[in-house]
PDB file of N, CA and C in Angstrom:
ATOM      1  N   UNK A   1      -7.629 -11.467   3.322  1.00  0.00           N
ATOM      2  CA  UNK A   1      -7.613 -11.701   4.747  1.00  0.00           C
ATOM      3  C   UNK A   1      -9.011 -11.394   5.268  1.00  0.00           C
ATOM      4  N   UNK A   2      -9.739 -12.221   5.700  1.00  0.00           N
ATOM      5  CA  UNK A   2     -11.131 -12.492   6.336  1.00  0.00           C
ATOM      6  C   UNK A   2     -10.943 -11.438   7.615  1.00  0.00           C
ATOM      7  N   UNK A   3     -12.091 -10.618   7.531  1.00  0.00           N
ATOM      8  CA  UNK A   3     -12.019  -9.453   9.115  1.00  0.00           C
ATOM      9  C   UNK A   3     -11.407  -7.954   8.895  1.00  0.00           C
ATOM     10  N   UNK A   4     -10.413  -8.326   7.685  1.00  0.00           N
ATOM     11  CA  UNK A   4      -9.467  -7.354   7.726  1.00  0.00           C
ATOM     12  C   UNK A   4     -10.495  -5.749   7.755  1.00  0.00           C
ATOM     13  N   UNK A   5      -9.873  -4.958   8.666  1.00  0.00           N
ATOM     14  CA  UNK A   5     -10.033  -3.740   8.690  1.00  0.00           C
ATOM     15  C   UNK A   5      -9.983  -2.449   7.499  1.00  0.00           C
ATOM     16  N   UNK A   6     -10.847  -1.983   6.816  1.00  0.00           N
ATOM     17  CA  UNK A   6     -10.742  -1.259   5.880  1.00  0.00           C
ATOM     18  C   UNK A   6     -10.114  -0.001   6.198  1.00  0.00           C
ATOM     19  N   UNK A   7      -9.199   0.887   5.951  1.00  0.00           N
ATOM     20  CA  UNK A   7      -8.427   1.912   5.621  1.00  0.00           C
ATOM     21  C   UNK A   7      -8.834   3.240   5.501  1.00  0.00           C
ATOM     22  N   UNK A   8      -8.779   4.401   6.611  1.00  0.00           N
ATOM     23  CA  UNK A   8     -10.146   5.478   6.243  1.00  0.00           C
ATOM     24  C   UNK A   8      -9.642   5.774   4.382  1.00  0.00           C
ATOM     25  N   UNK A   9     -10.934   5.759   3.579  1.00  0.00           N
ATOM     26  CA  UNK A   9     -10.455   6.396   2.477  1.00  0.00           C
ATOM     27  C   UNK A   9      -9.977   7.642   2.113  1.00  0.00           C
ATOM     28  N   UNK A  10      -9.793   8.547   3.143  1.00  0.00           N
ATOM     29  CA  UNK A  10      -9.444   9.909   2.724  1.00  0.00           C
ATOM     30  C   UNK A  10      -7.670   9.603   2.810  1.00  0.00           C
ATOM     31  N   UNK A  11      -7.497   8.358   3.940  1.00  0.00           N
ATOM     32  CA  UNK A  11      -5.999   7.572   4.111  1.00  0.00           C
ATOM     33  C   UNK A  11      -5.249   7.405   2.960  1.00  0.00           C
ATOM     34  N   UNK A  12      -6.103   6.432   2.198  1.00  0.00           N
ATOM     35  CA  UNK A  12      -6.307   5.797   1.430  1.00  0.00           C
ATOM     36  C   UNK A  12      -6.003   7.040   0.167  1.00  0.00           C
ATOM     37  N   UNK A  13      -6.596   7.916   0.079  1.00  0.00           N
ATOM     38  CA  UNK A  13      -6.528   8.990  -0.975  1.00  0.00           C
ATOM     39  C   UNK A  13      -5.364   9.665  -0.912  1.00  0.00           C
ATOM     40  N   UNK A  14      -4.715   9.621   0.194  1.00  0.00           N
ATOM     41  CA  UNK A  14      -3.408  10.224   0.790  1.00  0.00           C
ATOM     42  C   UNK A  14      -2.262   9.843   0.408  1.00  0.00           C
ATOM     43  N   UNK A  15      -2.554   8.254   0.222  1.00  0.00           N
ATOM     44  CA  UNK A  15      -1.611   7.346   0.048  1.00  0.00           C
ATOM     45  C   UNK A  15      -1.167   6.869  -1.363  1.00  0.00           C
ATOM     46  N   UNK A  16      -2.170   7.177  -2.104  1.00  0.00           N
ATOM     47  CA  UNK A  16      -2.542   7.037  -3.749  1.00  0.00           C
ATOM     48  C   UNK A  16      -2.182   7.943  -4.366  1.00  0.00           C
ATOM     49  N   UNK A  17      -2.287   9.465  -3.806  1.00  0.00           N
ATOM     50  CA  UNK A  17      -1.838  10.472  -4.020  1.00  0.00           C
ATOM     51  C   UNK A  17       0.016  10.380  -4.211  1.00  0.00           C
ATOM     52  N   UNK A  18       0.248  10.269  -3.152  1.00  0.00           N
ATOM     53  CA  UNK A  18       2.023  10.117  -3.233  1.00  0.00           C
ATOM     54  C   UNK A  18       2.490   9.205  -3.771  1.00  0.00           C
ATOM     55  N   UNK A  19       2.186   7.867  -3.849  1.00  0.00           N
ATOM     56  CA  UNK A  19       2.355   7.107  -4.951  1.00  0.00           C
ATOM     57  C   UNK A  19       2.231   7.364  -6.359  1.00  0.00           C
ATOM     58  N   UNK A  20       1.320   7.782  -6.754  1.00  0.00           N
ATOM     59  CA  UNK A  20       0.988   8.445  -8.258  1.00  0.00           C
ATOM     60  C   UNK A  20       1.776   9.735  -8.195  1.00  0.00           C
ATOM     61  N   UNK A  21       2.399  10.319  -7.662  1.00  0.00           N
ATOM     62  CA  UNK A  21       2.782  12.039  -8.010  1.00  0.00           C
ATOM     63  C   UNK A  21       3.714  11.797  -7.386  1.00  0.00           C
ATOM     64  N   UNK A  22       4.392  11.413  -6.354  1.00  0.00           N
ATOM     65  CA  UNK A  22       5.862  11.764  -5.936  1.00  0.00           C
ATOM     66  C   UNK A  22       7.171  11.396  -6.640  1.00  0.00           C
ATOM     67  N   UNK A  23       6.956  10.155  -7.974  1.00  0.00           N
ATOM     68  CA  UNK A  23       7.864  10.160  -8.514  1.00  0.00           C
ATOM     69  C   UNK A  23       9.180   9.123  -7.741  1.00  0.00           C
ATOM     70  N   UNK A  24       7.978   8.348  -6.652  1.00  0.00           N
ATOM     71  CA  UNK A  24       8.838   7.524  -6.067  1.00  0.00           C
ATOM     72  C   UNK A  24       9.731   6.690  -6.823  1.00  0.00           C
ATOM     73  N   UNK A  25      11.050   5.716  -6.849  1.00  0.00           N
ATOM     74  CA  UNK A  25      10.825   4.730  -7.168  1.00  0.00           C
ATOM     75  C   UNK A  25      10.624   3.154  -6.687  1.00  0.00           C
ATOM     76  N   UNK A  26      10.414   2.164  -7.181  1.00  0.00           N
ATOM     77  CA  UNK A  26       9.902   1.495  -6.607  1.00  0.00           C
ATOM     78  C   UNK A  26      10.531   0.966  -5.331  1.00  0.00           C
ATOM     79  N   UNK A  27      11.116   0.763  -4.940  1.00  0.00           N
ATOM     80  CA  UNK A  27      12.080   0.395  -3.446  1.00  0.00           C
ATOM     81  C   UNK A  27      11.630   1.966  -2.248  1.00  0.00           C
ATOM     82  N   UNK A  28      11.554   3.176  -3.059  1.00  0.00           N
ATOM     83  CA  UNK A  28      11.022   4.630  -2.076  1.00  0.00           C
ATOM     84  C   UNK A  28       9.502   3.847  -2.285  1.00  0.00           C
ATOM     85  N   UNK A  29       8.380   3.761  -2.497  1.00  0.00           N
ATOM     86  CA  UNK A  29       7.315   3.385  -3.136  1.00  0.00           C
ATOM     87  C   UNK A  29       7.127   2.380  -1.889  1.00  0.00           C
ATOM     88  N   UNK A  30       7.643   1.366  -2.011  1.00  0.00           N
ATOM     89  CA  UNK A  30       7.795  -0.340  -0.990  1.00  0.00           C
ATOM     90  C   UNK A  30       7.411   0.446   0.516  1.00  0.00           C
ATOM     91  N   UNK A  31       9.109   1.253   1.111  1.00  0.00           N
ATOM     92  CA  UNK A  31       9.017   1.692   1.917  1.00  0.00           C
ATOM     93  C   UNK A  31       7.949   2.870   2.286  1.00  0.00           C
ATOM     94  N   UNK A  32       7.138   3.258   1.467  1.00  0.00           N
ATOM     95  CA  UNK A  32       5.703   4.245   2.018  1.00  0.00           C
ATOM     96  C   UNK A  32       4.731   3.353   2.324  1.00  0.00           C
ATOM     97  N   UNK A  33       4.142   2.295   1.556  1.00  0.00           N
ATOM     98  CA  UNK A  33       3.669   1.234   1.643  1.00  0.00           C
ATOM     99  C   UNK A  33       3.889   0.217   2.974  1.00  0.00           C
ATOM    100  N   UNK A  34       5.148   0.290   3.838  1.00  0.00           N
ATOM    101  CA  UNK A  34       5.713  -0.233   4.706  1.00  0.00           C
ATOM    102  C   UNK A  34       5.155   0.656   5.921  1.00  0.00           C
ATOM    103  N   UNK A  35       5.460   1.777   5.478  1.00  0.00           N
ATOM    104  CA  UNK A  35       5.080   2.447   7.006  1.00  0.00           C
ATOM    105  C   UNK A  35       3.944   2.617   7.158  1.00  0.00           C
ATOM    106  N   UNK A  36       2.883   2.949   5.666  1.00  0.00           N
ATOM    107  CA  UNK A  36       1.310   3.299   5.807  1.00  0.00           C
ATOM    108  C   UNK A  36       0.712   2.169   7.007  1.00  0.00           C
ATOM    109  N   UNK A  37       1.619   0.895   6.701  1.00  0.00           N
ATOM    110  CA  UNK A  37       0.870  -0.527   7.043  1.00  0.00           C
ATOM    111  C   UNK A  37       1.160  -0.480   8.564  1.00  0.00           C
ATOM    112  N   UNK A  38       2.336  -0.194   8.696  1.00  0.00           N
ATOM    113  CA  UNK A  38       2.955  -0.019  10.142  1.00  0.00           C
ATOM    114  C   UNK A  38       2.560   1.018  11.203  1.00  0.00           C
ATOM    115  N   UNK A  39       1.605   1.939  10.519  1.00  0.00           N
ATOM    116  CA  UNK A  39       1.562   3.181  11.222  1.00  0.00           C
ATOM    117  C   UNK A  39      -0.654   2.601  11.540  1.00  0.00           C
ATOM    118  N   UNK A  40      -0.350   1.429  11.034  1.00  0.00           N
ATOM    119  CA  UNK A  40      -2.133   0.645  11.320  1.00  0.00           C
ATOM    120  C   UNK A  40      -2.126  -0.420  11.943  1.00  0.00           C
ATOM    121  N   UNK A  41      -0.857  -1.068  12.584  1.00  0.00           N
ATOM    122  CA  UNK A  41      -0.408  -1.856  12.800  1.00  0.00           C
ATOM    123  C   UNK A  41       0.119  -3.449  12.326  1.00  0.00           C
ATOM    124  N   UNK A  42       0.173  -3.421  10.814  1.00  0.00           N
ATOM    125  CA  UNK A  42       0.730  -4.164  10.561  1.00  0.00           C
ATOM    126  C   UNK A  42       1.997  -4.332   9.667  1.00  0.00           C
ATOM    127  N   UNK A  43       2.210  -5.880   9.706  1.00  0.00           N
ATOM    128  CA  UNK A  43       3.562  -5.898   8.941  1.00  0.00           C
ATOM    129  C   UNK A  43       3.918  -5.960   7.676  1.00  0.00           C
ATOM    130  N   UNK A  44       4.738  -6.005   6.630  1.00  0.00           N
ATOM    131  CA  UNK A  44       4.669  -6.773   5.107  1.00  0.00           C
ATOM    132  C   UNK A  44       5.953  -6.852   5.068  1.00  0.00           C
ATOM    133  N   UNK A  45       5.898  -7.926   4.313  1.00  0.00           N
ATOM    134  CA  UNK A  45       7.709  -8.209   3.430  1.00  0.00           C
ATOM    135  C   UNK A  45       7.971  -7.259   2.796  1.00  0.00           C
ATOM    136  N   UNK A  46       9.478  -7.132   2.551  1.00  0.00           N
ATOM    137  CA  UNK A  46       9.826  -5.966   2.145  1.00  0.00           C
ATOM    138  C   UNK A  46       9.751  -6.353   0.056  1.00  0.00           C
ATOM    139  N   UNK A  47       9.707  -7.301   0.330  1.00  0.00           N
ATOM    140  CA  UNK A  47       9.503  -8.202  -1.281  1.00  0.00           C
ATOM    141  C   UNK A  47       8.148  -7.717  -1.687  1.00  0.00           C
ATOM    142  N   UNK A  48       6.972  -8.226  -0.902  1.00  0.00           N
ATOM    143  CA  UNK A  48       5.982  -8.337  -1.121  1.00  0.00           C
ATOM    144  C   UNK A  48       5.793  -6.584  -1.357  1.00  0.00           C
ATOM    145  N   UNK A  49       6.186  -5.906  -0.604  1.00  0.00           N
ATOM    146  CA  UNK A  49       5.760  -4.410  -0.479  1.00  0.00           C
ATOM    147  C   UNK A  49       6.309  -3.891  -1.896  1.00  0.00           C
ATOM    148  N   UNK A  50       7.470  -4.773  -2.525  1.00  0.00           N
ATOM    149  CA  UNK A  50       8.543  -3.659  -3.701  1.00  0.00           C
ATOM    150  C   UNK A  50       7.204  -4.811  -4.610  1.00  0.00           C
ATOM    151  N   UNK A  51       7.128  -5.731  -4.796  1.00  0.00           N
ATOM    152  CA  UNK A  51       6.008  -6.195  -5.604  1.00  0.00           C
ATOM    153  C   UNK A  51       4.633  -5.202  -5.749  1.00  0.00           C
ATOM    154  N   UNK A  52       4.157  -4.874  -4.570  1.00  0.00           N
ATOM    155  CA  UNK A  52       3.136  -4.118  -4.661  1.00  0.00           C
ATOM    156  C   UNK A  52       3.714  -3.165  -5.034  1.00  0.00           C
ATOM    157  N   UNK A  53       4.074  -2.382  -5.098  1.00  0.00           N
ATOM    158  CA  UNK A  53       4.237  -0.678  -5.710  1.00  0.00           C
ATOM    159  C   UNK A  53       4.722  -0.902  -6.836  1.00  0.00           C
ATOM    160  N   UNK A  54       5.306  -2.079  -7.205  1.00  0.00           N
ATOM    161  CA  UNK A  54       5.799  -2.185  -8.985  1.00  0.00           C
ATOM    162  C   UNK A  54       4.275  -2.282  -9.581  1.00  0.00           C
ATOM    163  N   UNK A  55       3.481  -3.096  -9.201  1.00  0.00           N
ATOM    164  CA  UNK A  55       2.110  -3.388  -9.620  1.00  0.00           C
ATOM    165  C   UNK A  55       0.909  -2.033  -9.477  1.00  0.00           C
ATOM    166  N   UNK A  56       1.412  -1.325  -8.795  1.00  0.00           N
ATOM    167  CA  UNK A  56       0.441  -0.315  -8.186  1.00  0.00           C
ATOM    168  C   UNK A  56       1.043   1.068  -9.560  1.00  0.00           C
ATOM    169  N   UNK A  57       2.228   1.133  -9.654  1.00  0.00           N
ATOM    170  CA  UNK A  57       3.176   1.907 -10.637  1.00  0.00           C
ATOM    171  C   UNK A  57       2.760   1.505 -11.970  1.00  0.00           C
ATOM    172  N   UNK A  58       2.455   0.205 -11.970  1.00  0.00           N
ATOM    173  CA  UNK A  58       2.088  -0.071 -13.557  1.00  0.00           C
ATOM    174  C   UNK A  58       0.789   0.437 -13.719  1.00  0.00           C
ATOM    175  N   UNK A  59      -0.167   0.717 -12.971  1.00  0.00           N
ATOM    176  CA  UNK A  59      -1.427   1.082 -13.801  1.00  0.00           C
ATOM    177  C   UNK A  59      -2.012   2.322 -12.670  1.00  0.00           C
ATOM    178  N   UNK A  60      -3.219   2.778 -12.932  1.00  0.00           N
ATOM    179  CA  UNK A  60      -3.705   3.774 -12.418  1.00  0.00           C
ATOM    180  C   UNK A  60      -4.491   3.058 -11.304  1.00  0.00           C
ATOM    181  N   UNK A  61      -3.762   2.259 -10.343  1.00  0.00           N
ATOM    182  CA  UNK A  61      -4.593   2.022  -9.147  1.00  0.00           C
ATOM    183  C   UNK A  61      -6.134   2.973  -8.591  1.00  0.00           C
ATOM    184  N   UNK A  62      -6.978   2.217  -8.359  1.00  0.00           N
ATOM    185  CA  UNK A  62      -8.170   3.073  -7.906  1.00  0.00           C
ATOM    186  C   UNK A  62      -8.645   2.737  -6.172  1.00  0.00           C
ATOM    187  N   UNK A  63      -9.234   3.603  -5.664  1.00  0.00           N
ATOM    188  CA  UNK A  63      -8.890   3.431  -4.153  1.00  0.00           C
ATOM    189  C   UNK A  63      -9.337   2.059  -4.170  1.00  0.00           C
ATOM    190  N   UNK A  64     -10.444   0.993  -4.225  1.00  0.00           N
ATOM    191  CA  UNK A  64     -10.898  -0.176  -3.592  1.00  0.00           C
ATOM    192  C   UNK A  64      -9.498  -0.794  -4.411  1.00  0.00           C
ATOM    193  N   UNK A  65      -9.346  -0.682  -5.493  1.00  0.00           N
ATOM    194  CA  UNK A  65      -7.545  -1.437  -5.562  1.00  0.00           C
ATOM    195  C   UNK A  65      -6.588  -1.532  -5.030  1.00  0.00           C
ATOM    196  N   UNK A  66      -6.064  -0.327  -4.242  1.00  0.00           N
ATOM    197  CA  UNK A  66      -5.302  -0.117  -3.297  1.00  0.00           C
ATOM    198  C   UNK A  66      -5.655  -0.645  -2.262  1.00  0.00           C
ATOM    199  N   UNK A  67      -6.979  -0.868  -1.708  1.00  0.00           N
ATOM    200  CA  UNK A  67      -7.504  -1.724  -0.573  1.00  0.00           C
ATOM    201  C   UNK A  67      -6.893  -2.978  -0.321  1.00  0.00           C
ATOM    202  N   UNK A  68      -7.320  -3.466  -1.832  1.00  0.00           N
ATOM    203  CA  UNK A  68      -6.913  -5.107  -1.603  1.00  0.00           C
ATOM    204  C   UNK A  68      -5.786  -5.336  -1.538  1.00  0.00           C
ATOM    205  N   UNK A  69      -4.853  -4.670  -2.745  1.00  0.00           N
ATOM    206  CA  UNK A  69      -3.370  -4.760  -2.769  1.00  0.00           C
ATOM    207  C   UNK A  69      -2.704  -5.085  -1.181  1.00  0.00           C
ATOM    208  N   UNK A  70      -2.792  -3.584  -0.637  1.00  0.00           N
ATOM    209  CA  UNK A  70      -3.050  -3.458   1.017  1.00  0.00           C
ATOM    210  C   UNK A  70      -3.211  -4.849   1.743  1.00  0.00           C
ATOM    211  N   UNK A  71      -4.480  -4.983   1.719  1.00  0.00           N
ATOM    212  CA  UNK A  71      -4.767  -6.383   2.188  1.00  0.00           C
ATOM    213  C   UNK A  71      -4.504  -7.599   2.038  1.00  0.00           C
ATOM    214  N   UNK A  72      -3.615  -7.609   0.355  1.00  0.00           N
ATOM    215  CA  UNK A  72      -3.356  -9.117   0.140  1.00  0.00           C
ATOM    216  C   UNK A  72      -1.892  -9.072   0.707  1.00  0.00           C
ATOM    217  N   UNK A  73      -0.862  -7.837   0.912  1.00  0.00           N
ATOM    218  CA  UNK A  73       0.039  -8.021   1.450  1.00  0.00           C
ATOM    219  C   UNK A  73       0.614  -8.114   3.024  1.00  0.00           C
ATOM    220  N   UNK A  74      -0.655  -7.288   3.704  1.00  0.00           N
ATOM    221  CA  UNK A  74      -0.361  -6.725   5.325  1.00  0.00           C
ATOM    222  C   UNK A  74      -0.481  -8.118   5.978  1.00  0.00           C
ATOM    223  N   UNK A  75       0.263  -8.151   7.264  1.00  0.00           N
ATOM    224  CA  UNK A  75      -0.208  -9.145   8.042  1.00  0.00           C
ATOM    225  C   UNK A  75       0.088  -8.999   9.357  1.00  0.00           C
ATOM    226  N   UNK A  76      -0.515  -9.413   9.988  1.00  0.00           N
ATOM    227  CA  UNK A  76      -0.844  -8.931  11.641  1.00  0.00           C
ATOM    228  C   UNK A  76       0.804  -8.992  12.082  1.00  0.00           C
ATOM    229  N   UNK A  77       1.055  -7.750  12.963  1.00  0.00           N
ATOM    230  CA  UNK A  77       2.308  -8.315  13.953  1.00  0.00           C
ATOM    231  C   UNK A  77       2.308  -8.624  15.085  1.00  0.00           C
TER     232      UNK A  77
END
């Protein structure tokens, strides 16, 4: 998404953090991902969001990864 707003990284570190260590699973995972986006003002499918955290769960996401992920799913509300 062209413009899109970058994420403070300490956010960003916050968010990577509980994902990697809380032991979510992926549907708890979707919904953190849901609100991070919502609490910046935007929206995501709830598909697209359980997609991202299955993908984010499979490997050791690194913060500019989490960026894009972020970004390829959010979309304005």
């Amino acid at each position: 998404m062209t413009g899109f707003q970058k994420f403070p990284p300490d956010q960003l570190q916050t968010l990577r953090n509980e994902l990697m260590q809380s032991g979510l699973d992926s549907f708890q995972a979707a919904e953190l991902l849901s609100a991070f986006l919502a609490q910046h003002g935007y929206g995501v499918s709830h598909d697209e969001a359980r997609t991202a955290a299955s993908r984010i769960e499979s490997v050791n996401f690194s913060l500019p990864s989490l960026q894009e992920e972020l970004e390829r799913i959010a979309f304005i509300t």
